[in-house]
C-alpha atoms as a PDB file:
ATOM      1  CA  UNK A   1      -9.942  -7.060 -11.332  1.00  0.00           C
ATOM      2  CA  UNK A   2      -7.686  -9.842 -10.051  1.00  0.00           C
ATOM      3  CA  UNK A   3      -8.862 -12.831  -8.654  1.00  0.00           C
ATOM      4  CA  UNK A   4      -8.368 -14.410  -5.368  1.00  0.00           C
ATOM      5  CA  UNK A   5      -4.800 -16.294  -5.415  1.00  0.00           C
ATOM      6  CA  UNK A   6      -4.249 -19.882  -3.564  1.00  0.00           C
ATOM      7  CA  UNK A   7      -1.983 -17.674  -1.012  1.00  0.00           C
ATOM      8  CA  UNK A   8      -4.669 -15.876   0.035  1.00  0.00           C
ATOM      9  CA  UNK A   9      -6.014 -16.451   3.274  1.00  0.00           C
ATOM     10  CA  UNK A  10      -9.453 -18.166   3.462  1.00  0.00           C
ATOM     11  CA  UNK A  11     -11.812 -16.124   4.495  1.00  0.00           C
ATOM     12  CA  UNK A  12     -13.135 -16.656   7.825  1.00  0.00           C
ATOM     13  CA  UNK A  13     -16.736 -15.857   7.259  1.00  0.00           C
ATOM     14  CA  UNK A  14     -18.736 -16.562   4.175  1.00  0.00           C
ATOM     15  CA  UNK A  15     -19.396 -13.807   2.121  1.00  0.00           C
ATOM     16  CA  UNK A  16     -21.549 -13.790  -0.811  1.00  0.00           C
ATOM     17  CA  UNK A  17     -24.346 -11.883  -2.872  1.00  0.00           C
ATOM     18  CA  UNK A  18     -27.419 -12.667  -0.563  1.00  0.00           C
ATOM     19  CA  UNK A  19     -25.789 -11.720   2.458  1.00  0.00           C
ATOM     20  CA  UNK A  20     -24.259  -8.386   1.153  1.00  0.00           C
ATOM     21  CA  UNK A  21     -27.842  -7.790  -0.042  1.00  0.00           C
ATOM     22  CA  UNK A  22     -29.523  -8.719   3.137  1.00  0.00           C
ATOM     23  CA  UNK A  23     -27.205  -6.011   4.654  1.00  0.00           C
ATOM     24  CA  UNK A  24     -27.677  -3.112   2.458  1.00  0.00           C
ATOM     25  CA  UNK A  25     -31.577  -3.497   2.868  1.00  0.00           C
ATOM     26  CA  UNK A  26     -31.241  -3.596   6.903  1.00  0.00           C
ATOM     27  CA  UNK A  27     -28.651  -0.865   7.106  1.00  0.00           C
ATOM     28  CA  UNK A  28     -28.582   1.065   4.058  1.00  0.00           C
ATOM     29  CA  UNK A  29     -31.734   0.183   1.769  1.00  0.00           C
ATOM     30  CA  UNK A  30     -31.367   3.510  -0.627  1.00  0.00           C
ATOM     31  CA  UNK A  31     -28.303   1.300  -1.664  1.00  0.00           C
ATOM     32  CA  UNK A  32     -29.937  -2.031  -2.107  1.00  0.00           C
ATOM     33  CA  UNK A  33     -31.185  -2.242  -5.261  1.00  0.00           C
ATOM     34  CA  UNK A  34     -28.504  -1.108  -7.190  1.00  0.00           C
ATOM     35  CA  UNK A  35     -26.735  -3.897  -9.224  1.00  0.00           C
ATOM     36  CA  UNK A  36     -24.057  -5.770  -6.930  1.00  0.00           C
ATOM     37  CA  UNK A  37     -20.914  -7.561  -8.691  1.00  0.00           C
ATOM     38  CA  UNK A  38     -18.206  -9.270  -7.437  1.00  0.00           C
ATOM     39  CA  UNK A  39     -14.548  -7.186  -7.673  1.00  0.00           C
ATOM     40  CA  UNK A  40     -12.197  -8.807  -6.019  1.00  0.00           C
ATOM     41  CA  UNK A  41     -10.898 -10.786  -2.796  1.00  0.00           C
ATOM     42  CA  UNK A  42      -7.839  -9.188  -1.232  1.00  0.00           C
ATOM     43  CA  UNK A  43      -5.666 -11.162   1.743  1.00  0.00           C
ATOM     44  CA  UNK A  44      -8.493  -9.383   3.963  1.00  0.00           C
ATOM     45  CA  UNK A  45     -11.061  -7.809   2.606  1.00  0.00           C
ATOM     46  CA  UNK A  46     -13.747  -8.945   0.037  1.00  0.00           C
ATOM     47  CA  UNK A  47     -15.139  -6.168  -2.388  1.00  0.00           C
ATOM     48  CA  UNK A  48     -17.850  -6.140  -4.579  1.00  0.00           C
ATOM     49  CA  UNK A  49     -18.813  -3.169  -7.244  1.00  0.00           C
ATOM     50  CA  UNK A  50     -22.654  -1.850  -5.856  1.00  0.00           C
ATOM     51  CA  UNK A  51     -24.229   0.000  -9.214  1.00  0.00           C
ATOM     52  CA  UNK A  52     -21.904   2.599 -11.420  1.00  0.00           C
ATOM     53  CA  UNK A  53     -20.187   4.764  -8.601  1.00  0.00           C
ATOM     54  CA  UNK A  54     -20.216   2.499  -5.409  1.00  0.00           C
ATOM     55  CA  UNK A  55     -18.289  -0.506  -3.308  1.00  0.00           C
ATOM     56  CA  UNK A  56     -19.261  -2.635  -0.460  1.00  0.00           C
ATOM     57  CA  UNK A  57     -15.806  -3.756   1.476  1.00  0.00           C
ATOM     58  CA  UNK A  58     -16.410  -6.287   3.897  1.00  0.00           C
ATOM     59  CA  UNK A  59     -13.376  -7.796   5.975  1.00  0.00           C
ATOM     60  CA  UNK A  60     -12.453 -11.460   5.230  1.00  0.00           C
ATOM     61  CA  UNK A  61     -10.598 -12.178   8.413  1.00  0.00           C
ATOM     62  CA  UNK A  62     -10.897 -11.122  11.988  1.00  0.00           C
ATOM     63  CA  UNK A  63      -7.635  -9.477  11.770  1.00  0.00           C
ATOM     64  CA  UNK A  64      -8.127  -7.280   9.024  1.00  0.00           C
ATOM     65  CA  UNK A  65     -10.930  -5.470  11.368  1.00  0.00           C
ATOM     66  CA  UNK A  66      -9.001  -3.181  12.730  1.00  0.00           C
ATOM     67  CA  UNK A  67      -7.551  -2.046   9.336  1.00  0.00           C
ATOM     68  CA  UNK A  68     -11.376  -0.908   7.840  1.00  0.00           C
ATOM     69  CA  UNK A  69     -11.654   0.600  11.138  1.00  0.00           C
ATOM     70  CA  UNK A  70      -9.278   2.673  10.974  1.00  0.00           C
ATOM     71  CA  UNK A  71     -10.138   3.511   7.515  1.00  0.00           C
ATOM     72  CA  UNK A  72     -13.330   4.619   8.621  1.00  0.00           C
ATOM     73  CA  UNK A  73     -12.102   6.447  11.394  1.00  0.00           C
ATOM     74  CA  UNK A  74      -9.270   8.165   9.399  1.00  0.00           C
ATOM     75  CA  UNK A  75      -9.757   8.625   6.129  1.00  0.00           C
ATOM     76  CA  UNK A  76     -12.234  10.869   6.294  1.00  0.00           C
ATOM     77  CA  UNK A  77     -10.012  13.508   8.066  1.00  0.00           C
ATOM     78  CA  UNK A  78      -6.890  12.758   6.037  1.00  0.00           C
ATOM     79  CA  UNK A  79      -8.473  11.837   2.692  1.00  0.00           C
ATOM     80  CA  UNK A  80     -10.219  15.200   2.816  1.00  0.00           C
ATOM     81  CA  UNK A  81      -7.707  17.624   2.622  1.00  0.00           C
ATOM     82  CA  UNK A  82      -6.217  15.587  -0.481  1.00  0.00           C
ATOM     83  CA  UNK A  83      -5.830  17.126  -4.144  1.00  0.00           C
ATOM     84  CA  UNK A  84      -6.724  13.336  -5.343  1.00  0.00           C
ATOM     85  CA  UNK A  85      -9.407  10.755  -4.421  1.00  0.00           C
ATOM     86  CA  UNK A  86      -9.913   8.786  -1.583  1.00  0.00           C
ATOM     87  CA  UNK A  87     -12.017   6.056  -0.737  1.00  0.00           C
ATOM     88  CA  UNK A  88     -13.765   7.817   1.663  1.00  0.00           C
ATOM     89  CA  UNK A  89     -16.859   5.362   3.304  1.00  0.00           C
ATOM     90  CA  UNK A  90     -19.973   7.202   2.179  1.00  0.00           C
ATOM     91  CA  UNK A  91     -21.520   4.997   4.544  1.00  0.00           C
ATOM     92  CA  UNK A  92     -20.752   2.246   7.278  1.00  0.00           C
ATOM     93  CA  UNK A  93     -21.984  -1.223   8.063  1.00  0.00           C
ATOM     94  CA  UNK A  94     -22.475  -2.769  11.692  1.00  0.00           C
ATOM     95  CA  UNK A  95     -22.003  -6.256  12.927  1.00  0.00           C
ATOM     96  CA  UNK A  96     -24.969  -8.039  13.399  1.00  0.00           C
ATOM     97  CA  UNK A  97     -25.827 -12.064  13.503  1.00  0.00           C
ATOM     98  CA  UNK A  98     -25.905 -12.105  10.049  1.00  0.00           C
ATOM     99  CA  UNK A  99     -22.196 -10.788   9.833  1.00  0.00           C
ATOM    100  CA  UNK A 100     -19.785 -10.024  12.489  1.00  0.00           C
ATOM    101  CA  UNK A 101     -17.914  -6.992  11.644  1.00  0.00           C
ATOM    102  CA  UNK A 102     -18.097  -3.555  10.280  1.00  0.00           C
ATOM    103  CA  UNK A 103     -18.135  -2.858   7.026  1.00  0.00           C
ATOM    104  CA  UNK A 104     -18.262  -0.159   4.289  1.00  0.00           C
ATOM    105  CA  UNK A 105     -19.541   1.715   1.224  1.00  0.00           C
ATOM    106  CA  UNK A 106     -17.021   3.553  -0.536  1.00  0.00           C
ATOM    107  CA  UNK A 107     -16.056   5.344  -4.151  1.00  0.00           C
ATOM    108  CA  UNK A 108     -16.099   3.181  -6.890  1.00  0.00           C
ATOM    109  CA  UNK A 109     -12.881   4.170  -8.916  1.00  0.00           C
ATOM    110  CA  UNK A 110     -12.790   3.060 -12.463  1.00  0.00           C
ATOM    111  CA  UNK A 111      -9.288   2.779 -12.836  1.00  0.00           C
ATOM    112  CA  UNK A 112      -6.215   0.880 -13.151  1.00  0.00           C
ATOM    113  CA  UNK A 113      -3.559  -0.074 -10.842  1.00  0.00           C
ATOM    114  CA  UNK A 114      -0.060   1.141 -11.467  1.00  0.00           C
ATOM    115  CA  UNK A 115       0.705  -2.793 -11.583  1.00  0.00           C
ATOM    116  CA  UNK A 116      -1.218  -3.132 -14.679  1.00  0.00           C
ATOM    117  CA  UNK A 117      -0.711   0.551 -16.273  1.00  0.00           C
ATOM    118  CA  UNK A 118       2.510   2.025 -15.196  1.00  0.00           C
ATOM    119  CA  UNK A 119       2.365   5.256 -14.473  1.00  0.00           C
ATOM    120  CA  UNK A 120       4.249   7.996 -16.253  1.00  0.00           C
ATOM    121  CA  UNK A 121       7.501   9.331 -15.301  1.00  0.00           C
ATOM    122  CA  UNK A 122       6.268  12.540 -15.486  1.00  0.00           C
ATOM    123  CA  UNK A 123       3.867  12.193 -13.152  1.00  0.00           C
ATOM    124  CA  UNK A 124       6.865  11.566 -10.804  1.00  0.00           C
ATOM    125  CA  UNK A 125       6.047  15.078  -9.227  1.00  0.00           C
ATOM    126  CA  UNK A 126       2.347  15.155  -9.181  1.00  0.00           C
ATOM    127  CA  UNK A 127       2.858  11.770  -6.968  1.00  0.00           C
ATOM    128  CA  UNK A 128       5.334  13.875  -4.817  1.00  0.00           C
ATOM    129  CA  UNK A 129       3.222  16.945  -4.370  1.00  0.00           C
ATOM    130  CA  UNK A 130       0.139  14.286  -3.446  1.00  0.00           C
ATOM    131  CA  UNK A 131       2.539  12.536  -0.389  1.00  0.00           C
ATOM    132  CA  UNK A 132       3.407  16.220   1.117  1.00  0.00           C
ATOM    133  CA  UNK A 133      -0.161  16.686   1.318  1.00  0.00           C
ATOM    134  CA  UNK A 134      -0.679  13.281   3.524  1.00  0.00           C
ATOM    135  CA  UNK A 135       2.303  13.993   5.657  1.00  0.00           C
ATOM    136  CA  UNK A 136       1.405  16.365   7.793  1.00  0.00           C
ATOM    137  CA  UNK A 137       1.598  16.526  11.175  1.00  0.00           C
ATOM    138  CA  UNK A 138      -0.531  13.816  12.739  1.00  0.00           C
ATOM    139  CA  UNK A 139      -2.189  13.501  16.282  1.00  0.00           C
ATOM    140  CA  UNK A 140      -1.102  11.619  19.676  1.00  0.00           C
ATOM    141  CA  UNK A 141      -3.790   9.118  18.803  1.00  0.00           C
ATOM    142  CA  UNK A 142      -2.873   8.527  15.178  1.00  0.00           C
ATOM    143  CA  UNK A 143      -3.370   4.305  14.684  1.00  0.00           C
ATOM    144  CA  UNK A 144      -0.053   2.363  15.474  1.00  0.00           C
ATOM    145  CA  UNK A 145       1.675   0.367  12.526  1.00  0.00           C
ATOM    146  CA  UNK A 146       4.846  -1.541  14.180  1.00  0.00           C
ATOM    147  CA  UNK A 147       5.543  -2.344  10.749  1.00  0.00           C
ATOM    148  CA  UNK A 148       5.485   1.450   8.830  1.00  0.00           C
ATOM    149  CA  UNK A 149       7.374   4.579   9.782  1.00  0.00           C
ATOM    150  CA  UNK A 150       8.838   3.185  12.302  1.00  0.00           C
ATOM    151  CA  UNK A 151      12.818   2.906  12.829  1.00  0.00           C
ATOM    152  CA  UNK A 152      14.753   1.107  10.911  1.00  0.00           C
ATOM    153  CA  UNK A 153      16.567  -0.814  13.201  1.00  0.00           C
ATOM    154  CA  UNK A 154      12.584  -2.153  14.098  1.00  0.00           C
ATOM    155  CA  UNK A 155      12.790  -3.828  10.986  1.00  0.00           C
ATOM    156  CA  UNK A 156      16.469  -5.286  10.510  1.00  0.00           C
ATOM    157  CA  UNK A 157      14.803  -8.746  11.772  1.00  0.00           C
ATOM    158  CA  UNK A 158      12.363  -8.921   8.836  1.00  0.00           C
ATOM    159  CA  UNK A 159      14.552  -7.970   6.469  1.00  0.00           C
ATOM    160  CA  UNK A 160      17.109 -10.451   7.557  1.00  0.00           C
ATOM    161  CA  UNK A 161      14.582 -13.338   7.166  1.00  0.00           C
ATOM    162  CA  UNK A 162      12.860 -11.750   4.029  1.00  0.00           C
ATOM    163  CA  UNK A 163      16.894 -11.662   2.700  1.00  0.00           C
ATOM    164  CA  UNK A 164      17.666 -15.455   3.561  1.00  0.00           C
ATOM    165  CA  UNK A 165      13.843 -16.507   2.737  1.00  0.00           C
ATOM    166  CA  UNK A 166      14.403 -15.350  -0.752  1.00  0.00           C
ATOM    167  CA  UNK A 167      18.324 -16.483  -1.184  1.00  0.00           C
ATOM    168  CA  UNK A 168      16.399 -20.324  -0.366  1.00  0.00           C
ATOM    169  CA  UNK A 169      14.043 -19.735  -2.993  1.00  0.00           C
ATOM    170  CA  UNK A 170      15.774 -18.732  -5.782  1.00  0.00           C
ATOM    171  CA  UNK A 171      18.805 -21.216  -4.791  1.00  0.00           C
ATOM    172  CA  UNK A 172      21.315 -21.557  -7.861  1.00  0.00           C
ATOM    173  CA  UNK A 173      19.683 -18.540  -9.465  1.00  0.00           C
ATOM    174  CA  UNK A 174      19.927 -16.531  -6.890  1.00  0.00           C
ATOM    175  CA  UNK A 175      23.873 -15.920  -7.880  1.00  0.00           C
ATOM    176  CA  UNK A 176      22.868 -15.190 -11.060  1.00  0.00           C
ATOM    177  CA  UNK A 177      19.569 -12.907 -10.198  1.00  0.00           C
ATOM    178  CA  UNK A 178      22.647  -9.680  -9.908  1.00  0.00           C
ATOM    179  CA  UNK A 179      21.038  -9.817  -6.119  1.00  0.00           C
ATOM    180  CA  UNK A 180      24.025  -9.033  -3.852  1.00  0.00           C
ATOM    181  CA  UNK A 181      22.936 -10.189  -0.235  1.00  0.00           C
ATOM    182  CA  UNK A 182      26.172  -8.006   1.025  1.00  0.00           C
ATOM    183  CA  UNK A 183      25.466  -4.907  -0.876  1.00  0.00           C
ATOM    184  CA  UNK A 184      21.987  -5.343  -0.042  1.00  0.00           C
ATOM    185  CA  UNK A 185      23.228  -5.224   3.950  1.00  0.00           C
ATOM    186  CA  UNK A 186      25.314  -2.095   3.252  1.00  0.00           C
ATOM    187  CA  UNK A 187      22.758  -0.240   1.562  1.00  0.00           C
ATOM    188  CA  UNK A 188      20.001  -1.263   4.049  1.00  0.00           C
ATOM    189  CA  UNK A 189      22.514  -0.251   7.191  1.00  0.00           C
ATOM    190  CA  UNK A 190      23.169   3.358   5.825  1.00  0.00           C
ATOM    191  CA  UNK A 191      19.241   3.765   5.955  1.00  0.00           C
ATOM    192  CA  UNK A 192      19.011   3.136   9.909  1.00  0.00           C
ATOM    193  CA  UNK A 193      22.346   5.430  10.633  1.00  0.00           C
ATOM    194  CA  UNK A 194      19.892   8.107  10.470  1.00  0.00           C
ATOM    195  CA  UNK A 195      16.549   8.876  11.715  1.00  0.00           C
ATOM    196  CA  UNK A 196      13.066  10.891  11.097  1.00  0.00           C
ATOM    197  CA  UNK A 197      13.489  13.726  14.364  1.00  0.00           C
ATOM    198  CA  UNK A 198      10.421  15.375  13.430  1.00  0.00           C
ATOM    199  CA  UNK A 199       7.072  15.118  14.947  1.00  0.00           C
ATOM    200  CA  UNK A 200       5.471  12.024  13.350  1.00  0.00           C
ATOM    201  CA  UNK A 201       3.608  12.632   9.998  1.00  0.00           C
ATOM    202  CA  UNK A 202       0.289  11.062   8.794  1.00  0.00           C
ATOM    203  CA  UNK A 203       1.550   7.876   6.052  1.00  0.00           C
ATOM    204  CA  UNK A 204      -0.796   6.408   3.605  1.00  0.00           C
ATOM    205  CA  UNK A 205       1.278   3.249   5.377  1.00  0.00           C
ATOM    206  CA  UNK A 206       0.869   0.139   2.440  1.00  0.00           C
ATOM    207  CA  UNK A 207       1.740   2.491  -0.380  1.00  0.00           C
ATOM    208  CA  UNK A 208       3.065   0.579  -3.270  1.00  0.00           C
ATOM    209  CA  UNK A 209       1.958   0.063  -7.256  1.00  0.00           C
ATOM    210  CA  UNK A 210      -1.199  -2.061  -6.471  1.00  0.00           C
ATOM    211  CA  UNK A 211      -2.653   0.715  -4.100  1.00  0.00           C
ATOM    212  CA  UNK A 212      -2.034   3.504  -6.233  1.00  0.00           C
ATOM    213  CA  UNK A 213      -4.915   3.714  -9.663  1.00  0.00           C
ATOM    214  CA  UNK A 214      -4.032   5.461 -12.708  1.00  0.00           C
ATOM    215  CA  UNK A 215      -6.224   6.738 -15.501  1.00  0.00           C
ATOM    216  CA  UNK A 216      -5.944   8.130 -18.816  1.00  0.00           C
ATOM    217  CA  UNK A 217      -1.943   7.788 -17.964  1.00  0.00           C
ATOM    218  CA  UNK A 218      -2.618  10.404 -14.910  1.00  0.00           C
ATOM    219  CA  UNK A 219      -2.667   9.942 -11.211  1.00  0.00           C
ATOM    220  CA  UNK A 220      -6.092   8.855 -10.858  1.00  0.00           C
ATOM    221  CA  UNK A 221      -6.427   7.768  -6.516  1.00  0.00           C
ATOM    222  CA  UNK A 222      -4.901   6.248  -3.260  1.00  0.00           C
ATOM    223  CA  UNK A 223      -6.591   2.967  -2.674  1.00  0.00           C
ATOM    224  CA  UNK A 224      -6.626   0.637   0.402  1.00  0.00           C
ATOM    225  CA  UNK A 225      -5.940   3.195   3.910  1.00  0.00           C
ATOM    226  CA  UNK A 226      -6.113   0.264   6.281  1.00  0.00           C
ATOM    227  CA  UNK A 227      -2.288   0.844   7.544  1.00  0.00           C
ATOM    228  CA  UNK A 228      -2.845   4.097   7.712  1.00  0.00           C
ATOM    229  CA  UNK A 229      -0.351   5.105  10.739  1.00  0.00           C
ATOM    230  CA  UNK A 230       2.196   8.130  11.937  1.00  0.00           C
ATOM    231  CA  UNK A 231       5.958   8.326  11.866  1.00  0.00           C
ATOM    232  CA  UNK A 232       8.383   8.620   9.793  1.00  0.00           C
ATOM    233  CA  UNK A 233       7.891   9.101   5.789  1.00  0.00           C
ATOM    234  CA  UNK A 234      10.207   7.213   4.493  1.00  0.00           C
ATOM    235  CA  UNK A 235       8.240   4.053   4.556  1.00  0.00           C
ATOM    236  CA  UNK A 236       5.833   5.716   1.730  1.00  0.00           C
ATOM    237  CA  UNK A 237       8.253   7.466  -0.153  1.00  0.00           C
ATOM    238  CA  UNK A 238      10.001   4.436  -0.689  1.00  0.00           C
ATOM    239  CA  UNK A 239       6.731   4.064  -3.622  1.00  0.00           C
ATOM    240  CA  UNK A 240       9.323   6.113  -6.088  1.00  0.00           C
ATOM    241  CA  UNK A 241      11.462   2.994  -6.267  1.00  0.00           C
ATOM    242  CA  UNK A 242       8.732   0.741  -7.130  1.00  0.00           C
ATOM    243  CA  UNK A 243       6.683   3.121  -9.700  1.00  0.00           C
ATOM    244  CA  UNK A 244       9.705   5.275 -11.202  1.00  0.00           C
ATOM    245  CA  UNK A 245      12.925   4.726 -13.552  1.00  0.00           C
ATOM    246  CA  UNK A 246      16.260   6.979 -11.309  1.00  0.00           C
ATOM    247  CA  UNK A 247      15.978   9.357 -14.605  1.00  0.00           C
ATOM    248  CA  UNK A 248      12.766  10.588 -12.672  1.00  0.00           C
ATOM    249  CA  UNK A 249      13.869  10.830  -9.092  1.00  0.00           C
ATOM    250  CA  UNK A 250      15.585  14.201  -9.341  1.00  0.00           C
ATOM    251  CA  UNK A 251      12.030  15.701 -10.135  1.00  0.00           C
ATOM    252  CA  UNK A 252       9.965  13.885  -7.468  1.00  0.00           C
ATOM    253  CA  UNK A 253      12.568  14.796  -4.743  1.00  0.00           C
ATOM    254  CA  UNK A 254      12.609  18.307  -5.486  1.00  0.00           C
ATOM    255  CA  UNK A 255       9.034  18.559  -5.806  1.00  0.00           C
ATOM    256  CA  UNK A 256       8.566  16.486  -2.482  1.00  0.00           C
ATOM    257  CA  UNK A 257      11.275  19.431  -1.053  1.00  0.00           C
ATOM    258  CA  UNK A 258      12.250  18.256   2.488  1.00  0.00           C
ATOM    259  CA  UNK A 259      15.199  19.457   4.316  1.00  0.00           C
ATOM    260  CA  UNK A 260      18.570  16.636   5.007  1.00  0.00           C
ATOM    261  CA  UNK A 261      16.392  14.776   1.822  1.00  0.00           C
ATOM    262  CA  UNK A 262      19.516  12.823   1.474  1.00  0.00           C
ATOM    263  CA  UNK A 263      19.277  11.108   4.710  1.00  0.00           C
ATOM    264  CA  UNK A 264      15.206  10.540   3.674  1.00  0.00           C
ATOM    265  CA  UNK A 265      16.322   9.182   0.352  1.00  0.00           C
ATOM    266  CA  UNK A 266      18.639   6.773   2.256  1.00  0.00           C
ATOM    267  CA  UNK A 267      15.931   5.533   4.480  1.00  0.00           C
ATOM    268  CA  UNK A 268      12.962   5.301   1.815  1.00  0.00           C
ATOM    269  CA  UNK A 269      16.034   3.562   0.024  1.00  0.00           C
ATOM    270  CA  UNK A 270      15.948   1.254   2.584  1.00  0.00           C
ATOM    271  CA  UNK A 271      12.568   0.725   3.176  1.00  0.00           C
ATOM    272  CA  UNK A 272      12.052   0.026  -0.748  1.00  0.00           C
ATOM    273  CA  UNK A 273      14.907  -2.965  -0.365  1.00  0.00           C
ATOM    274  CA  UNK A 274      12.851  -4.583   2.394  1.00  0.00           C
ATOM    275  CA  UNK A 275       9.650  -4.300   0.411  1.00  0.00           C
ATOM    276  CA  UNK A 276      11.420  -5.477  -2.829  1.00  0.00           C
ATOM    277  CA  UNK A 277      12.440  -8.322  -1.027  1.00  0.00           C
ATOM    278  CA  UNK A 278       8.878  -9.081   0.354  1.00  0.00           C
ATOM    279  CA  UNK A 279       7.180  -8.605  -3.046  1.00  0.00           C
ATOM    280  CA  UNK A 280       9.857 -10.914  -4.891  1.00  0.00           C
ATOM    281  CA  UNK A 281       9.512 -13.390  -2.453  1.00  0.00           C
ATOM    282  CA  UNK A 282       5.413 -13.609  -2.654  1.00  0.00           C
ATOM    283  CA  UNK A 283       5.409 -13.156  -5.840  1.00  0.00           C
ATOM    284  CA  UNK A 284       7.501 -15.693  -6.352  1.00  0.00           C
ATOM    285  CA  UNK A 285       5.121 -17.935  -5.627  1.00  0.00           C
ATOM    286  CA  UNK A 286       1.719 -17.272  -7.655  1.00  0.00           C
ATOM    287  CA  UNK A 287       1.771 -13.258  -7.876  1.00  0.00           C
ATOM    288  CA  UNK A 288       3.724 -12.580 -11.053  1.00  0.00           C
ATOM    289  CA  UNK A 289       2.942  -8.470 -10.578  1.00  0.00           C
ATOM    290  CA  UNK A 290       4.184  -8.511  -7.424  1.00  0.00           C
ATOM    291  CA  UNK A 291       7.398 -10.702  -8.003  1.00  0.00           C
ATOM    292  CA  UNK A 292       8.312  -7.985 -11.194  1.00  0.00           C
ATOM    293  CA  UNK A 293       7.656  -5.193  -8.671  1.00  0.00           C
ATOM    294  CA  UNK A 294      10.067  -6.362  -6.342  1.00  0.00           C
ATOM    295  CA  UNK A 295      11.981  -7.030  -8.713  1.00  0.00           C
ATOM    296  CA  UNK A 296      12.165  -3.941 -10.287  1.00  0.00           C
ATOM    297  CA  UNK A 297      12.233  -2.122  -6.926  1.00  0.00           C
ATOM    298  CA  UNK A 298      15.390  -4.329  -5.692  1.00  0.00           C
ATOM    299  CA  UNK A 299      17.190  -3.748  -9.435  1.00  0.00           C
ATOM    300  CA  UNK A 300      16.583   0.044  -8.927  1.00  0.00           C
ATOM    301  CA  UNK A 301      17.229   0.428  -5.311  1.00  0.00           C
ATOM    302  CA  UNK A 302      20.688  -1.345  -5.554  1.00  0.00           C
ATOM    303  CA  UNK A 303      21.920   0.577  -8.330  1.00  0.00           C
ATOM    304  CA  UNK A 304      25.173   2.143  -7.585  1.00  0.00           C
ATOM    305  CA  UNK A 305      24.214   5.675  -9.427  1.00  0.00           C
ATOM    306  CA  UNK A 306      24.102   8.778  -6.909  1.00  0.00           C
ATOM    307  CA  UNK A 307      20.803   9.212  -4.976  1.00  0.00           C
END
């Protein structure tokens, strides 16, 4: 498990063993003697292993409430009709003076991320038959993301700033990195000439190699459902940049099968520049696995070899 970085927010509330046990035997006491250990601190939620097959997840920060609430909400509709785990909450925490916010109890996966254990190429179309079965048609009141599935052109802001953020901190290097800021601009423009004019489509909505676990070199679970949202696909399938070499595109696309795929691959094209350029630029400054995911995502996604 990865340790809290000295990017990562501070968390707003203290959250420690006591407390987490205090909870469990108010709210849930079958769970509260079962050994509790400390996982991991994410920007917004802290989450701690509870005995062999369990997790407590506990938001950090005030903002990242609505995210576990959501995933409580909606996973439990969307996760269930998946081919591949979930971490569905097998049971839910409420505020009380003790802590202020929901929280939950979900699968303990014992797994890797695809940061640490790439996953295979040929799993290319396992991962592609897994994100037809999330987008499906979603309902009126699916959560709103303004920053997944939705236009391009939403987005050309961020992605301007993420662009001129990074060309400041590379500097010098930066002509030298094989970045192109103008081919970068094309490529990102031919995404938003076109547009998703379907109904909008359930998205796992932060889908990228740290949110994806892998096991025995197979596709193991989807991890971390607080952006889960509705609109238009691209924004997840731009994952087969980050996780895939281009020799293993053909078979993902085909087994992901969607009519005018070339204007999709053009937007999740898109999509995986502006995340490249967000995970190169935090990485850059104390997340080595997510500044060689960006990079790897920008190196493939500007590549001029045919979609």
């Amino acid at each position: 498990m990865t340790t809290q970085s000295i990017t990562t927010p501070v968390a707003e509330v203290p959250i420690n063993e006591p407390l987490i046990r205090r909870l469990l035997e108010e709210q849930h006491p079958s769970f509260s003697n079962q050994a509790l250990v400390h996982g991991a601190d994410g920007w917004d939620n802290s989450t701690w292993r509870l005995g062999e097959h369990h997790a407590v997840r506990l938001p950090r920060r005030h903002t990242a409430v609505q995210c576990l609430e959501n995933e409580q909400r909606w996973l439990p509709i969307v996760g269930s009709q998946l081919s591949i785990d979930t971490p569905i909450p097998v049971a839910t925490g409420r505020p009380n003076d003790r802590y202020p916010w929901p929280w939950s109890i979900v699968p303990w996966f014992d797994a890797s991320t695809a940061a640490e254990q790439p996953l295979p190429s040929s799993k290319a179309e396992h991962l592609a038959s897994v994100l037809r079965e999330i987008h499906r048609p979603a309902p009126a009141d699916a959560p709103p993301n303004p920053y997944r599935g939705v236009p391009l052109q939403d987005r050309r802001l961020a992605f301007e700033e993420r662009l001129c953020r990074l060309e400041r901190q590379l500097g010098d290097q930066f002509q030298t990195s094989g970045l192109d800021p103008d081919h970068l601009r094309s490529l990102f423009s031919r995404g938003e000439q076109s547009a998703w004019e379907q109904p909008p489509v359930w998205l796992h909505g932060d889908l990228h190699p740290k949110n994806i676990l892998v096991a025995h070199r197979q596709l193991a679970a989807l991890i971390d459902w607080g952006d889960i949202t509705a609109g238009d696909p691209a924004s997840d399938l731009a994952c087969v940049w980050m996780l895939f070499p281009r020799k293993a595109h053909a078979a993902f696309w085909q087994a992901y099968g969607v009519q005018d795929s070339d204007r999709l691959k053009e937007r999740s094209r898109a999509w995986a520049i502006l995340f490249g350029l967000l995970f190169l630029s935090v990485g850059l400054k104390d997340d080595p696995e997510f500044a060689a995911i960006g990079a790897r995502t920008l190196d493939r996604a500007s590549s001029p070899s045919r979609l």
